[in-house]
C-alpha atoms as a PDB file:
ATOM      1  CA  UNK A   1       0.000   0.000   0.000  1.00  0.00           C
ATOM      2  CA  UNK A   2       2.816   2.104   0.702  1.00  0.00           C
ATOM      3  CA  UNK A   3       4.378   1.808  -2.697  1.00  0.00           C
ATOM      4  CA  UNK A   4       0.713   2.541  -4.146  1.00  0.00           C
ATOM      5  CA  UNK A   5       0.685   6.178  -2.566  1.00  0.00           C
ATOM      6  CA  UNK A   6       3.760   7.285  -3.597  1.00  0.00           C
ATOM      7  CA  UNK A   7       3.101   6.045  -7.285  1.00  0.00           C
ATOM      8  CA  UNK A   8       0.205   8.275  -7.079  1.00  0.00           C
ATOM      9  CA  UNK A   9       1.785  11.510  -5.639  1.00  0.00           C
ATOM     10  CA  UNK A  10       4.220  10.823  -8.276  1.00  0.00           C
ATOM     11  CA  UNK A  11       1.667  10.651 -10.902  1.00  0.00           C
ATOM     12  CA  UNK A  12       0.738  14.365 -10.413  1.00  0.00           C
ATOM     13  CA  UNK A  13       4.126  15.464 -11.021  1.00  0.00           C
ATOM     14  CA  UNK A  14       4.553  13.548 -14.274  1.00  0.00           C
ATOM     15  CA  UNK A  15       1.077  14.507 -15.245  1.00  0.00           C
ATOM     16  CA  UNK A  16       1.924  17.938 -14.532  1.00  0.00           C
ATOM     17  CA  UNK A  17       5.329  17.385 -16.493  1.00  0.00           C
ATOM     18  CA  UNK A  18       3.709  16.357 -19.528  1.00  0.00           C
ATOM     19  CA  UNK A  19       1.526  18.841 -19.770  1.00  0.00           C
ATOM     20  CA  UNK A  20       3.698  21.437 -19.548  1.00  0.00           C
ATOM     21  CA  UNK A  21       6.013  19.950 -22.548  1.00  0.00           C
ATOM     22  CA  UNK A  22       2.954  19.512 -24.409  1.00  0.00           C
ATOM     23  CA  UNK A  23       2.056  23.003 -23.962  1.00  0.00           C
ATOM     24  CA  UNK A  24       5.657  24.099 -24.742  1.00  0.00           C
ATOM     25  CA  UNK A  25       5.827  21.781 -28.159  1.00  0.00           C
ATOM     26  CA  UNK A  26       2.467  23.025 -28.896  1.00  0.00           C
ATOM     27  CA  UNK A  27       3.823  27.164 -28.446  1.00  0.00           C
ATOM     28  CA  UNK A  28       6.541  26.318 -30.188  1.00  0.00           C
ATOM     29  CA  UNK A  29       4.818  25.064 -33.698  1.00  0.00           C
ATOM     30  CA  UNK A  30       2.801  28.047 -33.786  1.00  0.00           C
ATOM     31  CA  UNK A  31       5.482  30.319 -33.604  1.00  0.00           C
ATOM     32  CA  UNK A  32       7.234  28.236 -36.611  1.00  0.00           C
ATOM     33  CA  UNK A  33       4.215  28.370 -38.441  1.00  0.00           C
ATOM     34  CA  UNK A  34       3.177  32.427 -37.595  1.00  0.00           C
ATOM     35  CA  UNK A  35       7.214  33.173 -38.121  1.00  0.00           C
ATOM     36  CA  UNK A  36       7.242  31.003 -42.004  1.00  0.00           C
ATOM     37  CA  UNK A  37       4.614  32.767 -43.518  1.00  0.00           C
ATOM     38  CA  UNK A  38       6.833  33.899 -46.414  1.00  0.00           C
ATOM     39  CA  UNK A  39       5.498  37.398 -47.136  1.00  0.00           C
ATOM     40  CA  UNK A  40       4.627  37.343 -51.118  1.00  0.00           C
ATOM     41  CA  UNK A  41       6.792  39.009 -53.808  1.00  0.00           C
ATOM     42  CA  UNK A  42       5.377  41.970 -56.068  1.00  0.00           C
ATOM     43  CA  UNK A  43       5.093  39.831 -58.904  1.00  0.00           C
ATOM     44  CA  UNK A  44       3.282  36.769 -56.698  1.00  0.00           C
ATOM     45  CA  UNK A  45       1.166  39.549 -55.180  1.00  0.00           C
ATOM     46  CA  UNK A  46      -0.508  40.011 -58.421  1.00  0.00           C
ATOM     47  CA  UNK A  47      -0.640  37.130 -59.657  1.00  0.00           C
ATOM     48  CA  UNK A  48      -2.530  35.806 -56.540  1.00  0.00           C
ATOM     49  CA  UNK A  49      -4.711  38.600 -57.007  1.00  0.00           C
ATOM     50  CA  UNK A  50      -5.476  37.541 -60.549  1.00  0.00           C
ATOM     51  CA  UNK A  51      -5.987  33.818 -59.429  1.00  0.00           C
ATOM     52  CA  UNK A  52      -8.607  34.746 -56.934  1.00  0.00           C
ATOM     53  CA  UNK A  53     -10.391  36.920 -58.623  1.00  0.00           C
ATOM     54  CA  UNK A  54     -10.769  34.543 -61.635  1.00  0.00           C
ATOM     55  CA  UNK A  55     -12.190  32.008 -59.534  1.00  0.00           C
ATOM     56  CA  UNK A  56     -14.587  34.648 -58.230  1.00  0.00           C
ATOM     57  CA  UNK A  57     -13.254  34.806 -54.584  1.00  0.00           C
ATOM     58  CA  UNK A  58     -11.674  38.074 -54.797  1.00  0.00           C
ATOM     59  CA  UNK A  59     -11.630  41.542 -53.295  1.00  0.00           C
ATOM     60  CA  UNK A  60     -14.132  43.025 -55.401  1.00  0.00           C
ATOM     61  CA  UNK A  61     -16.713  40.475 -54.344  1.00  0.00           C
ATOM     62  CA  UNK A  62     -18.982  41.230 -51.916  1.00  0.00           C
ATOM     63  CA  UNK A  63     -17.730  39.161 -48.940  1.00  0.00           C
ATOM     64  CA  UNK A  64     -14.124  40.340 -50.507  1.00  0.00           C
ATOM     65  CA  UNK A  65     -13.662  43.179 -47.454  1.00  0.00           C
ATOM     66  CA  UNK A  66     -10.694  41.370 -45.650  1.00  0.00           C
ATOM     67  CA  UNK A  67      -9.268  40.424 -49.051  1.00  0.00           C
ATOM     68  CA  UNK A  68      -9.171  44.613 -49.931  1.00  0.00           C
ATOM     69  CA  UNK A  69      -7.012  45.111 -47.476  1.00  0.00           C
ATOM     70  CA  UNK A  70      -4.595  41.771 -48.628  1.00  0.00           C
ATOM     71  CA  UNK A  71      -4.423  43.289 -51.662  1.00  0.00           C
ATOM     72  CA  UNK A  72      -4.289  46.755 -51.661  1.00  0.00           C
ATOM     73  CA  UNK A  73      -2.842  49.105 -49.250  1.00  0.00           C
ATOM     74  CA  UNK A  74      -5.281  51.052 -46.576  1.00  0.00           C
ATOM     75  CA  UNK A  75      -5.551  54.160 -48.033  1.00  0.00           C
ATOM     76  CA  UNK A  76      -6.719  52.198 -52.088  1.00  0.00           C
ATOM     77  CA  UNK A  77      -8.598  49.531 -50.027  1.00  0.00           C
ATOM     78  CA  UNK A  78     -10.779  52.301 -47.921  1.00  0.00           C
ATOM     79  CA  UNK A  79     -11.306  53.643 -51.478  1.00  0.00           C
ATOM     80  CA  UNK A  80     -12.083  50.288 -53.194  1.00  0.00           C
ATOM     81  CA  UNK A  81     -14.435  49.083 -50.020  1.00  0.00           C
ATOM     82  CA  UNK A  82     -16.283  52.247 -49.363  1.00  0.00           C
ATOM     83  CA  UNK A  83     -17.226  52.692 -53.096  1.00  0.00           C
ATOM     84  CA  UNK A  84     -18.563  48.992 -52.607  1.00  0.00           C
ATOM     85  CA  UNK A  85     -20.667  49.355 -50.015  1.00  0.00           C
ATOM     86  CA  UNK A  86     -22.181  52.710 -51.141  1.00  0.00           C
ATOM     87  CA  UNK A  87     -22.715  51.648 -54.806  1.00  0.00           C
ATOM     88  CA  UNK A  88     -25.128  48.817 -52.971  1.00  0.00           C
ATOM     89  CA  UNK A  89     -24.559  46.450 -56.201  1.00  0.00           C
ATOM     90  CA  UNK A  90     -25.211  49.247 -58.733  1.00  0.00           C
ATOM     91  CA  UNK A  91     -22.287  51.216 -60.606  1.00  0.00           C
ATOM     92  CA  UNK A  92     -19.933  52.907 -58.345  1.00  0.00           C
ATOM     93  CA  UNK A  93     -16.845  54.572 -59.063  1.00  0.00           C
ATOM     94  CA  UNK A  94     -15.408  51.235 -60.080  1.00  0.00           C
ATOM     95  CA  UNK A  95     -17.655  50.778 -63.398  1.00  0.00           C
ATOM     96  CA  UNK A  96     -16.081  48.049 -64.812  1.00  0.00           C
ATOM     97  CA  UNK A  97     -13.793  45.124 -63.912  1.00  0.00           C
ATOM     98  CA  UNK A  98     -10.441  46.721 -62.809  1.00  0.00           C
ATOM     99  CA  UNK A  99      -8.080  44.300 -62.765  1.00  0.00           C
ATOM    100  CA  UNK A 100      -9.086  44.200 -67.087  1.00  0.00           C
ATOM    101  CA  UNK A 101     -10.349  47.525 -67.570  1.00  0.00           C
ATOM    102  CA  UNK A 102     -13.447  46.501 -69.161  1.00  0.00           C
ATOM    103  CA  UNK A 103     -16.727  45.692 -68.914  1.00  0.00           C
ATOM    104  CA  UNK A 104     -16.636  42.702 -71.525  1.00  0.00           C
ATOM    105  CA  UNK A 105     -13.949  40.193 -71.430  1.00  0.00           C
ATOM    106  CA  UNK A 106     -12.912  37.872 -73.402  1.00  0.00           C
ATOM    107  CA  UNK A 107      -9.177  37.527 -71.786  1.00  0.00           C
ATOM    108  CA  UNK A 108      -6.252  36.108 -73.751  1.00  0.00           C
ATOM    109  CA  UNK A 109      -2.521  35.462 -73.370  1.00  0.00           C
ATOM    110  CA  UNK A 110      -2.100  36.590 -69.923  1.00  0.00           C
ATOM    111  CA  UNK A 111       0.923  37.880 -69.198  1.00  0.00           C
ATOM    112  CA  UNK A 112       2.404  39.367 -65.780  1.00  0.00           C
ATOM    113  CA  UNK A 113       6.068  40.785 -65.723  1.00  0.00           C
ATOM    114  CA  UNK A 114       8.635  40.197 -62.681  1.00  0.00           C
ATOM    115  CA  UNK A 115       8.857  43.235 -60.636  1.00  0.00           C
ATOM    116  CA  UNK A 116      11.024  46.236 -60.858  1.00  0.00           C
ATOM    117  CA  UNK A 117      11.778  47.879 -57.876  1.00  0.00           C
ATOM    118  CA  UNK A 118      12.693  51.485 -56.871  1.00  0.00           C
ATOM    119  CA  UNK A 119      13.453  51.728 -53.221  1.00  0.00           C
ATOM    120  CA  UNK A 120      11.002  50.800 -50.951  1.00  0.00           C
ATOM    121  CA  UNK A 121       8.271  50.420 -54.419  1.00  0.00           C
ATOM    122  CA  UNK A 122       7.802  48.088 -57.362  1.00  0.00           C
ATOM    123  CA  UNK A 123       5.890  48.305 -60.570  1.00  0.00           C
ATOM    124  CA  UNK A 124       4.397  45.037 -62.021  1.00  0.00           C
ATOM    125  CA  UNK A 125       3.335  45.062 -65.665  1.00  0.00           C
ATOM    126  CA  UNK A 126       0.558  42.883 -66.792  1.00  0.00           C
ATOM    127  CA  UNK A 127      -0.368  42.013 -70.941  1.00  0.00           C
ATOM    128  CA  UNK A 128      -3.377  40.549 -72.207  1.00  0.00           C
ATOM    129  CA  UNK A 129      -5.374  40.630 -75.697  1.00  0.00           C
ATOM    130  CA  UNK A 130      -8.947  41.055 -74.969  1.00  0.00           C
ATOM    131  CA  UNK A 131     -10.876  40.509 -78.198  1.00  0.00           C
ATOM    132  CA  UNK A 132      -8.156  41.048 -79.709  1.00  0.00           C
ATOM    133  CA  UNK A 133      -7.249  43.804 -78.395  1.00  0.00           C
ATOM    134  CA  UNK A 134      -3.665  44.287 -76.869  1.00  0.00           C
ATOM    135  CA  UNK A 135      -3.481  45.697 -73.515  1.00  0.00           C
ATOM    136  CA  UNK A 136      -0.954  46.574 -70.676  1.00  0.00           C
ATOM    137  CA  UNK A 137      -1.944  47.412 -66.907  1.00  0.00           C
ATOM    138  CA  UNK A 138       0.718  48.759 -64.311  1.00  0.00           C
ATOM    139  CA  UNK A 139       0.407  47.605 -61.042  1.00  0.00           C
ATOM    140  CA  UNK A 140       2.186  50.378 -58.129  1.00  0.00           C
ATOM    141  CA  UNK A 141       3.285  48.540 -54.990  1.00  0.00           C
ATOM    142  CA  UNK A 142       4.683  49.735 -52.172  1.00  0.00           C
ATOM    143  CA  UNK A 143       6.427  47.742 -49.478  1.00  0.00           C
ATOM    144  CA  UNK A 144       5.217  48.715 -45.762  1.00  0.00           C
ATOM    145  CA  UNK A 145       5.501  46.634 -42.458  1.00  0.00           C
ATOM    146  CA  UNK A 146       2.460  44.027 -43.803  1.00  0.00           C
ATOM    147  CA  UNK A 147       4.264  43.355 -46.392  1.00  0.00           C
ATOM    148  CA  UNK A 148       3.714  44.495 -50.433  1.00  0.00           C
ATOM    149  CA  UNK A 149       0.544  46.259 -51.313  1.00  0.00           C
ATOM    150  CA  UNK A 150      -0.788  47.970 -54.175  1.00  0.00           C
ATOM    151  CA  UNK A 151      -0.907  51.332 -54.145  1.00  0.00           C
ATOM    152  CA  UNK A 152      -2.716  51.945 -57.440  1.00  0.00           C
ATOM    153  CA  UNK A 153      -3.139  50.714 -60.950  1.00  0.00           C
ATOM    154  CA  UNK A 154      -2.115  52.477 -64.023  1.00  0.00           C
ATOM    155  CA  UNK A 155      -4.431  52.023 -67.078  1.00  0.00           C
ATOM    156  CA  UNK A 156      -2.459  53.930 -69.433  1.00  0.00           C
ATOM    157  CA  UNK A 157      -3.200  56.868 -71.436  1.00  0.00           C
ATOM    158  CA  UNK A 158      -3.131  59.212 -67.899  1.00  0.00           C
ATOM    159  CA  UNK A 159      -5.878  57.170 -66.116  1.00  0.00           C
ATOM    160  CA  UNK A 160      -5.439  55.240 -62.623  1.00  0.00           C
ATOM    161  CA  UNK A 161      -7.824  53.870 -60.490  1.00  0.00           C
ATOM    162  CA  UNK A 162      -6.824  56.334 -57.546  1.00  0.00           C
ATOM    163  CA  UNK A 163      -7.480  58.881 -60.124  1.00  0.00           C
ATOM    164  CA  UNK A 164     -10.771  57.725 -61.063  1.00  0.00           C
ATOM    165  CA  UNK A 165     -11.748  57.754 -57.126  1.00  0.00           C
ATOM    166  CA  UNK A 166     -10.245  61.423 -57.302  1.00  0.00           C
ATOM    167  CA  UNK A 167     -12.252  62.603 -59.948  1.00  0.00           C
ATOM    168  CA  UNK A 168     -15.763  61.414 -58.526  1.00  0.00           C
ATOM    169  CA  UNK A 169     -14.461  63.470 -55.252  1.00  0.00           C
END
């Protein structure tokens, strides 16, 4: 009986030991896993972008709010989201598809550039033919402490889409 009781005092200790090394292992995966989530490139950034939004689960859907501000940075995605939400599913600002530039699509030969970087920015060119039609879109990231964003989009021909939200101010 003697032997029994001190089997079971130790038992607390060892249950209590285990535990705690459970715990410990457990702390220490999530930091590995929070600490190698590789922040994307420029280039990737965009190109994720695209994917989603092809497969209609991107930021200009309308549960797309936390994937505005993955995307773009604050002061675009405030833009992007409050047009949105005013335009209540009729035209807003954003008129069109903006990641094309049109209304029709009929997209083609898809191209998007690696990045070219200017200090603490990067431009990403995209190409496409759409109906024929050759096009080229400019993406404008900047880098901040969430990683890349994009700061605006340059249509060409003087028009951006932080300009279009300026004009309609």
């Amino acid at each position: 009986m003697f032997r029994e009781s001190r089997r079971l005092m130790k038992s607390p200790k060892l249950i209590l030991t285990m535990a705690a090394l459970i715990l410990m292992a457990s702390a220490s995966r999530s930091h590995q896993a929070q600490s190698s989530v590789r922040r994307m490139s420029p280039t990737e950034l965009v190109a994720d972008l695209y994917k989603q939004h092809n497969r209609k689960r991107g930021p200009f859907q309308p549960e797309g709010r936390r994937l505005v501000y993955r995307y773009f940075e604050k002061t675009l995605a405030d833009m992007i989201w409050k047009d949105a939400a005013s335009s209540k599913h009729e035209v807003g600002v954003i008129d069109g598809d903006p990641l094309y530039d049109a209304q029709d699509m009929d997209i083609k030969n898809l191209v998007i550039s690696k990045a070219v970087y200017d200090g603490g920015q990067a431009r990403v060119n995209l190409t496409f033919e759409n109906f024929g039609q050759k096009k080229t879109i400019e993406f404008l990231l900047t880098n901040g402490r969430t990683g890349w964003r994009i700061s605006d989009i340059d249509y060409g021909e003087g028009r951006t889409l932080v300009g279009e939200f300026k004009e309609i101010r």
